[in-house]
N, C-alpha and C. Protein backbone atom coordinates (compact mmCIF):
# COMPACT_ATOMS: atom_id res chain seq x y z
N UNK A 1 -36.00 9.87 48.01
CA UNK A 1 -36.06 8.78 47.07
C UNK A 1 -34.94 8.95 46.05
N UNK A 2 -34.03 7.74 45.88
CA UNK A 2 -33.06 7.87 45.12
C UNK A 2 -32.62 6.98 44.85
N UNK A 3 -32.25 6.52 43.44
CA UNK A 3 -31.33 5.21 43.32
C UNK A 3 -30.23 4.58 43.88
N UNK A 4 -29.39 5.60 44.28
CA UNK A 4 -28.38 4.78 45.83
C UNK A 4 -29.74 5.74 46.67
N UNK A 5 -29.33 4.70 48.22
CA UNK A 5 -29.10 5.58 49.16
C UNK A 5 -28.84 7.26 49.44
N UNK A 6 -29.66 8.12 49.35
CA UNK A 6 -29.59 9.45 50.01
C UNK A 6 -29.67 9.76 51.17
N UNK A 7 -29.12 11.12 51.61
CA UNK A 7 -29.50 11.72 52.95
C UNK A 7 -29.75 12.79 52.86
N UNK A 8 -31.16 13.72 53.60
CA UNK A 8 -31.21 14.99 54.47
C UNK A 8 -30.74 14.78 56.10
N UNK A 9 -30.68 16.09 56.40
CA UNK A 9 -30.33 16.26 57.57
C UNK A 9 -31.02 17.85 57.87
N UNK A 10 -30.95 17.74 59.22
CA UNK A 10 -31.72 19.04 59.94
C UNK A 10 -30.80 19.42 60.55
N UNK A 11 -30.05 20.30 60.81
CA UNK A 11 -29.35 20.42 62.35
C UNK A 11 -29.79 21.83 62.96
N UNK A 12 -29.59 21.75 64.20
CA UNK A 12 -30.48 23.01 65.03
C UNK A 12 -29.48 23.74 66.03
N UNK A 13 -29.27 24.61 66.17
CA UNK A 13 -28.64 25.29 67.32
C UNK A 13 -28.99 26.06 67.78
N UNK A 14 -30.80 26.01 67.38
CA UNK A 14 -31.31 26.83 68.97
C UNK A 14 -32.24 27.85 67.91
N UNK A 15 -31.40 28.38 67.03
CA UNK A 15 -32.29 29.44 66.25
C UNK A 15 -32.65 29.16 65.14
N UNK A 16 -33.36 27.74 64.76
CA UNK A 16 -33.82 27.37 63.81
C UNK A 16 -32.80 26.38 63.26
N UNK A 17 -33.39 25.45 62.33
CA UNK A 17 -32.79 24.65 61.71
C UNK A 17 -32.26 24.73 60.30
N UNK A 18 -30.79 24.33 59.65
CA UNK A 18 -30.23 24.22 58.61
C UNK A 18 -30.81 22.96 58.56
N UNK A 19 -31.34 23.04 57.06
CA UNK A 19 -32.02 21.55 56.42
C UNK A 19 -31.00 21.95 55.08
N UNK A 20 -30.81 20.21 54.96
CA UNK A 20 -29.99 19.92 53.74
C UNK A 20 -30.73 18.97 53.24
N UNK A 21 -30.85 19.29 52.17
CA UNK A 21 -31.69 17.36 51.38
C UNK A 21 -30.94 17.08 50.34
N UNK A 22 -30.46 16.16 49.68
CA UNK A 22 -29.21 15.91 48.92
C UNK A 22 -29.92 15.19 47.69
N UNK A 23 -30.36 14.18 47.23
CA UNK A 23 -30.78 13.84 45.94
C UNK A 23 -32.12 13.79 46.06
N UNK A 24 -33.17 14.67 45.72
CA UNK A 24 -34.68 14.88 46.63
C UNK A 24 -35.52 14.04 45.42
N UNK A 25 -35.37 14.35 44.43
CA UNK A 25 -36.88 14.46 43.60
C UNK A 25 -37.65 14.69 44.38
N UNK A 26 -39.32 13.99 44.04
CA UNK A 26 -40.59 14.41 45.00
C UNK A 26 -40.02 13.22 45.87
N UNK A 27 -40.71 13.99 47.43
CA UNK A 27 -40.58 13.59 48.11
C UNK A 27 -41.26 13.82 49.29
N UNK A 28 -42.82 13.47 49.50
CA UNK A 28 -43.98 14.36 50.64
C UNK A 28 -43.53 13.98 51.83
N UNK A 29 -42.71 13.22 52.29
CA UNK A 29 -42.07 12.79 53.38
C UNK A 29 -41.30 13.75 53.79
N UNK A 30 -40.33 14.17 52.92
CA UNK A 30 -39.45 15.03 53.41
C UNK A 30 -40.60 16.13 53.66
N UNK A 31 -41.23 17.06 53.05
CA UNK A 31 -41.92 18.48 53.24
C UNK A 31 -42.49 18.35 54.38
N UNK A 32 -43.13 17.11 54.41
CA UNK A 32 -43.83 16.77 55.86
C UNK A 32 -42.93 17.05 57.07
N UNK A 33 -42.21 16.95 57.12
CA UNK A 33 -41.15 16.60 58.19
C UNK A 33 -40.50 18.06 58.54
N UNK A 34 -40.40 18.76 57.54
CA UNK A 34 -39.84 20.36 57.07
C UNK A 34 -40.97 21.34 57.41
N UNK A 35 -42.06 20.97 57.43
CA UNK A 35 -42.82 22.03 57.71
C UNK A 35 -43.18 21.54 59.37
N UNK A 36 -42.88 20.66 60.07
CA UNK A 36 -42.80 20.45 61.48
C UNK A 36 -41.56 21.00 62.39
N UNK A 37 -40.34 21.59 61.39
CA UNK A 37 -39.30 22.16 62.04
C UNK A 37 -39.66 23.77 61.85
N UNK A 38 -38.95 24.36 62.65
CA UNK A 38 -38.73 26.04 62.57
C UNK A 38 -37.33 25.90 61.45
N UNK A 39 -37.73 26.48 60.27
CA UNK A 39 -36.78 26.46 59.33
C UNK A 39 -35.97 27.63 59.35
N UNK A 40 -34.42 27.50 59.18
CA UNK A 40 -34.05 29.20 59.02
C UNK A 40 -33.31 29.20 57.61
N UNK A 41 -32.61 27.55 56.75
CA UNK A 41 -32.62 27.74 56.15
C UNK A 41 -32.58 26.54 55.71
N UNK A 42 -32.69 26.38 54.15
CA UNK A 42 -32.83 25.08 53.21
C UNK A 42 -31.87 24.88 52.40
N UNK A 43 -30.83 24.08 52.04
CA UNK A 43 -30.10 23.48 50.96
C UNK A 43 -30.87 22.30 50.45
N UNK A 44 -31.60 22.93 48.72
CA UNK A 44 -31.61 21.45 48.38
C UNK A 44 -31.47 21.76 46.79
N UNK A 45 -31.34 20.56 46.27
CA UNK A 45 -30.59 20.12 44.77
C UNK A 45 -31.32 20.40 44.02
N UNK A 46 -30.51 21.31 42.73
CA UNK A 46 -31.46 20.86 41.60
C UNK A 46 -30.74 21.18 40.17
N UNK A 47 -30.67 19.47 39.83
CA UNK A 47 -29.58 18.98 39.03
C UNK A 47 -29.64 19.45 37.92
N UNK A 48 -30.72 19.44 37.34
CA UNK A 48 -30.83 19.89 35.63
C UNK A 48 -31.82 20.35 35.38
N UNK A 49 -31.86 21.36 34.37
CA UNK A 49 -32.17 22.24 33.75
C UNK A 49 -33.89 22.00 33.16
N UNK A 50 -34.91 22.65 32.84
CA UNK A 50 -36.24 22.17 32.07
C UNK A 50 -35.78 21.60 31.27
N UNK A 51 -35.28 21.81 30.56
CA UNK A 51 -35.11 21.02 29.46
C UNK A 51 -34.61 19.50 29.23
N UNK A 52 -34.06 19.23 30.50
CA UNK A 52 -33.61 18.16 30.89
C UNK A 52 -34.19 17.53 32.22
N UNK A 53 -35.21 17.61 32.22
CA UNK A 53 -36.69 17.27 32.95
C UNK A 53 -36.65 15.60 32.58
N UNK A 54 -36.81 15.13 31.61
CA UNK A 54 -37.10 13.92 31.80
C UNK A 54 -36.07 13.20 32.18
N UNK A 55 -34.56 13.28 31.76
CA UNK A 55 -33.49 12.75 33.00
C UNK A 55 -33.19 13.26 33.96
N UNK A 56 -33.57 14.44 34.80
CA UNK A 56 -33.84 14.71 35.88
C UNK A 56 -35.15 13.93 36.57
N UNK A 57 -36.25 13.13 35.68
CA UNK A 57 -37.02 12.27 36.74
C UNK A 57 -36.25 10.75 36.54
N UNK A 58 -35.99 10.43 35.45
CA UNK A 58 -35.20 9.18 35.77
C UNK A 58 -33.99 9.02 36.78
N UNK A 59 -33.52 10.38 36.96
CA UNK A 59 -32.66 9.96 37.89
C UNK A 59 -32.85 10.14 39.20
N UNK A 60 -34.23 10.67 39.25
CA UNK A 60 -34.73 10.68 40.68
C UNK A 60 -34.11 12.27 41.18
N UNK A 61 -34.22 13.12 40.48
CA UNK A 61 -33.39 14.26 40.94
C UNK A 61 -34.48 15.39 40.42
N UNK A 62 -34.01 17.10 40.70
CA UNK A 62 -35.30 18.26 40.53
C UNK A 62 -34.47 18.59 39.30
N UNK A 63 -35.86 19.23 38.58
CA UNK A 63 -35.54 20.03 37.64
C UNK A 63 -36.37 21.83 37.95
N UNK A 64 -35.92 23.11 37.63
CA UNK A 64 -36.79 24.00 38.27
C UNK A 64 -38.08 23.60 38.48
N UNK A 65 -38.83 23.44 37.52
CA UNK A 65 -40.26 22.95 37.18
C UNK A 65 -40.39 22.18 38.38
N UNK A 66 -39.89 21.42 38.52
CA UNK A 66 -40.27 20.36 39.53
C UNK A 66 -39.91 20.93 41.49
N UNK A 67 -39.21 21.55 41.26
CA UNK A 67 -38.57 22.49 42.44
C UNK A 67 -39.67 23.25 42.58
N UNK A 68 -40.33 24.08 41.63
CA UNK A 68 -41.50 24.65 41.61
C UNK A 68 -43.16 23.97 42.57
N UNK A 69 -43.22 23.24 42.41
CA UNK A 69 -44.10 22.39 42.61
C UNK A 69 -43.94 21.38 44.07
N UNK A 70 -42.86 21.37 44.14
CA UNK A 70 -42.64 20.90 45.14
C UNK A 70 -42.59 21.90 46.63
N UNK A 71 -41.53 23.38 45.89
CA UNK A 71 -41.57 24.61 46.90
C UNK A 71 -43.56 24.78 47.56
N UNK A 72 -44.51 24.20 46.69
CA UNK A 72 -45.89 24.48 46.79
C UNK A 72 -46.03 23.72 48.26
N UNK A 73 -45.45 22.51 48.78
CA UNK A 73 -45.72 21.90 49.98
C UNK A 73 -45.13 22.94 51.06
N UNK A 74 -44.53 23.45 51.05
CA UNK A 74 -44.40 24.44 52.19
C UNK A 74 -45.55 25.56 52.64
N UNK A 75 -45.40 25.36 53.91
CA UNK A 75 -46.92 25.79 54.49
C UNK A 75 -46.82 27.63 54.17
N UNK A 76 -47.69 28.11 53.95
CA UNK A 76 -48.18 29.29 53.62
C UNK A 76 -47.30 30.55 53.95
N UNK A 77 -47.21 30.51 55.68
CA UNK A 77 -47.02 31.46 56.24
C UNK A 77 -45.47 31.23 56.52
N UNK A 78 -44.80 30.29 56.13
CA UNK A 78 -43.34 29.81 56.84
C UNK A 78 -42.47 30.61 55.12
N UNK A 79 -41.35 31.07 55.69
CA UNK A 79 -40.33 31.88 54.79
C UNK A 79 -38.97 32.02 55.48
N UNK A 80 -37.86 31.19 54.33
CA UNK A 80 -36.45 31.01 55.18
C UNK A 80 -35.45 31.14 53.58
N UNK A 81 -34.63 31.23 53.62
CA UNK A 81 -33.79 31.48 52.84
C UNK A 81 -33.80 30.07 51.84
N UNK A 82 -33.78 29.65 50.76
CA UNK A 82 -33.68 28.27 49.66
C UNK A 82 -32.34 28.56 49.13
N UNK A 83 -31.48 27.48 49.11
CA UNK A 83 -30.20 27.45 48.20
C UNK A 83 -29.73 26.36 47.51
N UNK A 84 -29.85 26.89 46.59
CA UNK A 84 -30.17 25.77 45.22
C UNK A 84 -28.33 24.95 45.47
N UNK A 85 -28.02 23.72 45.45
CA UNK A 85 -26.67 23.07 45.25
C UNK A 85 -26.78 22.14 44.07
N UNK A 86 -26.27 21.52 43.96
CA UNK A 86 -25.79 20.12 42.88
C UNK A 86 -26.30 20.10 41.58
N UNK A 87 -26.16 21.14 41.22
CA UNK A 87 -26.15 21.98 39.79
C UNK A 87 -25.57 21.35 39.04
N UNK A 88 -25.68 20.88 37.35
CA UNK A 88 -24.05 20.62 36.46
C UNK A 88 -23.92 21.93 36.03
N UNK A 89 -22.37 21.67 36.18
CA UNK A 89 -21.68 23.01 36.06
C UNK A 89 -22.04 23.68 34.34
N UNK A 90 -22.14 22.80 33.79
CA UNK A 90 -22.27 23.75 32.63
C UNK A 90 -24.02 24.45 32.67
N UNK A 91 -24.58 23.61 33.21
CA UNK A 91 -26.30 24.14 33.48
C UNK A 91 -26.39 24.91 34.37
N UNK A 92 -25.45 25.67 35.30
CA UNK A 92 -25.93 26.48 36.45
C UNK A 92 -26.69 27.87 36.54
N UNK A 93 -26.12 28.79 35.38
CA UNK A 93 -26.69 29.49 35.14
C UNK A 93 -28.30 29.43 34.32
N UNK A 94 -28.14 28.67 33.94
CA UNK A 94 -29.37 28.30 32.81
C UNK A 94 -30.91 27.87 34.21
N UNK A 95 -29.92 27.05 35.25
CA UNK A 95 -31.01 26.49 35.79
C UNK A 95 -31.26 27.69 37.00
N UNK A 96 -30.33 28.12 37.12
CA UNK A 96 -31.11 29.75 38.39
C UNK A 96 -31.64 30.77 37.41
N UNK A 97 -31.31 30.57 36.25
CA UNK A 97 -32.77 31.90 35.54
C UNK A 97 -33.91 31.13 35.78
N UNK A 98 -33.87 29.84 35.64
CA UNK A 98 -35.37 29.24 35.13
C UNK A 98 -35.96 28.95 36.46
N UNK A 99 -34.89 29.38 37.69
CA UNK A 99 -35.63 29.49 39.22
C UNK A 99 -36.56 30.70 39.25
N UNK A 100 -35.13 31.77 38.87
CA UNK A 100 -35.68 32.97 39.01
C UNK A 100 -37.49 33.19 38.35
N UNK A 101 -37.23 32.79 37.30
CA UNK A 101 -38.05 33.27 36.17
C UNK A 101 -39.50 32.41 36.57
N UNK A 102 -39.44 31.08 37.68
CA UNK A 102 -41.23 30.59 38.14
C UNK A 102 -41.30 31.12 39.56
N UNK A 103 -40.02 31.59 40.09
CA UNK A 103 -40.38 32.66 41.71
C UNK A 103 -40.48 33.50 41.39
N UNK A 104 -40.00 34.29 40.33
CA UNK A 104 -40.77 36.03 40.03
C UNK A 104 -41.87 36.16 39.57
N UNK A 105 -41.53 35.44 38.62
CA UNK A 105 -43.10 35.96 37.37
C UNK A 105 -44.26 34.99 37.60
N UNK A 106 -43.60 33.84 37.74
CA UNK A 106 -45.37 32.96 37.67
C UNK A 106 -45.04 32.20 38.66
N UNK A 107 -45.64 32.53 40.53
CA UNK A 107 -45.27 31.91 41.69
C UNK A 107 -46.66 31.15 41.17
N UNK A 108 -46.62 29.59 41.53
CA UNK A 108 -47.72 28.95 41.65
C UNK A 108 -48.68 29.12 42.65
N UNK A 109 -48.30 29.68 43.55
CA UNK A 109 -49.39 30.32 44.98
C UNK A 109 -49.18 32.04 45.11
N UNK A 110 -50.67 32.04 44.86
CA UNK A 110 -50.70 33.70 45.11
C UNK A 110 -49.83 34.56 45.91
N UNK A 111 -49.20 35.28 45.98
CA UNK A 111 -48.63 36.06 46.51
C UNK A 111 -47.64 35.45 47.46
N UNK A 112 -47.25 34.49 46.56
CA UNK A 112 -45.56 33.45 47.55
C UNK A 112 -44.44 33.67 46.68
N UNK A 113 -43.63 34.12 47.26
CA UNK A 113 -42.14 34.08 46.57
C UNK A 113 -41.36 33.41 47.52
N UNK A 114 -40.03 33.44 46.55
CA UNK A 114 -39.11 32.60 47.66
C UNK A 114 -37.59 33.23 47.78
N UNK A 115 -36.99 33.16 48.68
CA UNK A 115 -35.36 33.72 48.58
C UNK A 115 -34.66 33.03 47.97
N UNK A 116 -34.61 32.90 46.94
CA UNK A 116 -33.99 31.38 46.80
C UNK A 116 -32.41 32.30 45.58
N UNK A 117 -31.30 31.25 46.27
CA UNK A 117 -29.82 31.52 45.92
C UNK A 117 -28.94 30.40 45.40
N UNK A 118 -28.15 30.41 44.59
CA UNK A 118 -27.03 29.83 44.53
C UNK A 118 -26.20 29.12 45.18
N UNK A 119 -26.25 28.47 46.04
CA UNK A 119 -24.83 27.97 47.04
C UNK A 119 -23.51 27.73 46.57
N UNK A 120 -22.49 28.78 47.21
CA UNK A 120 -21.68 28.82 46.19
C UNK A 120 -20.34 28.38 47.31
N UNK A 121 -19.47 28.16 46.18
CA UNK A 121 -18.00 27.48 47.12
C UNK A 121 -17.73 28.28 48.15
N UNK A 122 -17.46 28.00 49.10
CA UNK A 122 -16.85 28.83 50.19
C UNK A 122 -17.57 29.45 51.11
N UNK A 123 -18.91 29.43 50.38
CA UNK A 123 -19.78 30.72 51.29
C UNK A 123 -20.12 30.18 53.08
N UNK A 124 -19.99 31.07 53.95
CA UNK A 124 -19.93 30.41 55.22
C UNK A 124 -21.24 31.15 56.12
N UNK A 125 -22.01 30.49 56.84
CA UNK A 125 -23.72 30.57 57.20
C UNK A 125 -23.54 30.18 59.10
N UNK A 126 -23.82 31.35 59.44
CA UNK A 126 -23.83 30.82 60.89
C UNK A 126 -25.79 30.64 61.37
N UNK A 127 -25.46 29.54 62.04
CA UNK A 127 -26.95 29.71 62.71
C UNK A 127 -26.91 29.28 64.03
């Protein structure tokens, strides 16, 4: 869901699927669809910062908090690498502590953490 037009994509080559989701906010469609693939890994967005939570829902985009809550639709037992993209650059750091800081300390599901990283220029991912 997004004010233009968005896209995810899945692609597969056998040993699981690279999922990309590009302007997500909530979205039970997509999780639905994600927890029916063998995941190996996830790219998805998350534009601004808590603090900037309420234009992160007007614009239809995640804020950690909301990344939080949403990571909750993934089924129990499934675990693949998360990489956070479409960051503003001046919020990037601000918004991977405030990842770090609801996957370490206060996971909303008992005993779930997540891998969750940075996607950074250049970095290259075979699957």
């Amino acid at each position: 869901m997004h004010t233009v037009p968005a896209a995810g994509f899945a692609v597969s080559a056998g040993r699981g699927c690279w999922v990309f989701s590009g302007d997500t906010e909530r979205n039970p469609a997509f999780w639905k669809r994600l927890n029916q693939l063998d995941v190996a890994m996830l790219v998805i967005e998350t534009a601004f910062s808590n603090r900037e939570s309420e234009l992160a829902r007007r614009s239809l985009h995640l804020s950690p908090q909301v990344l939080a809550s949403e990571l909750e639709n993934i089924k129990v037992a499934r675990s693949f690498p998360i990489y956070i993209t479409h960051t503003k650059p001046a919020e990037t750091e601000l918004i991977m502590a405030e990842i770090q800081r609801f996957d370490q300390s206060e996971p909303l599901r008992r005993h779930v953490s997540h891998d969750i990283h940075w996607l950074r220029a250049g970095q290259v991912f075979e699957i």
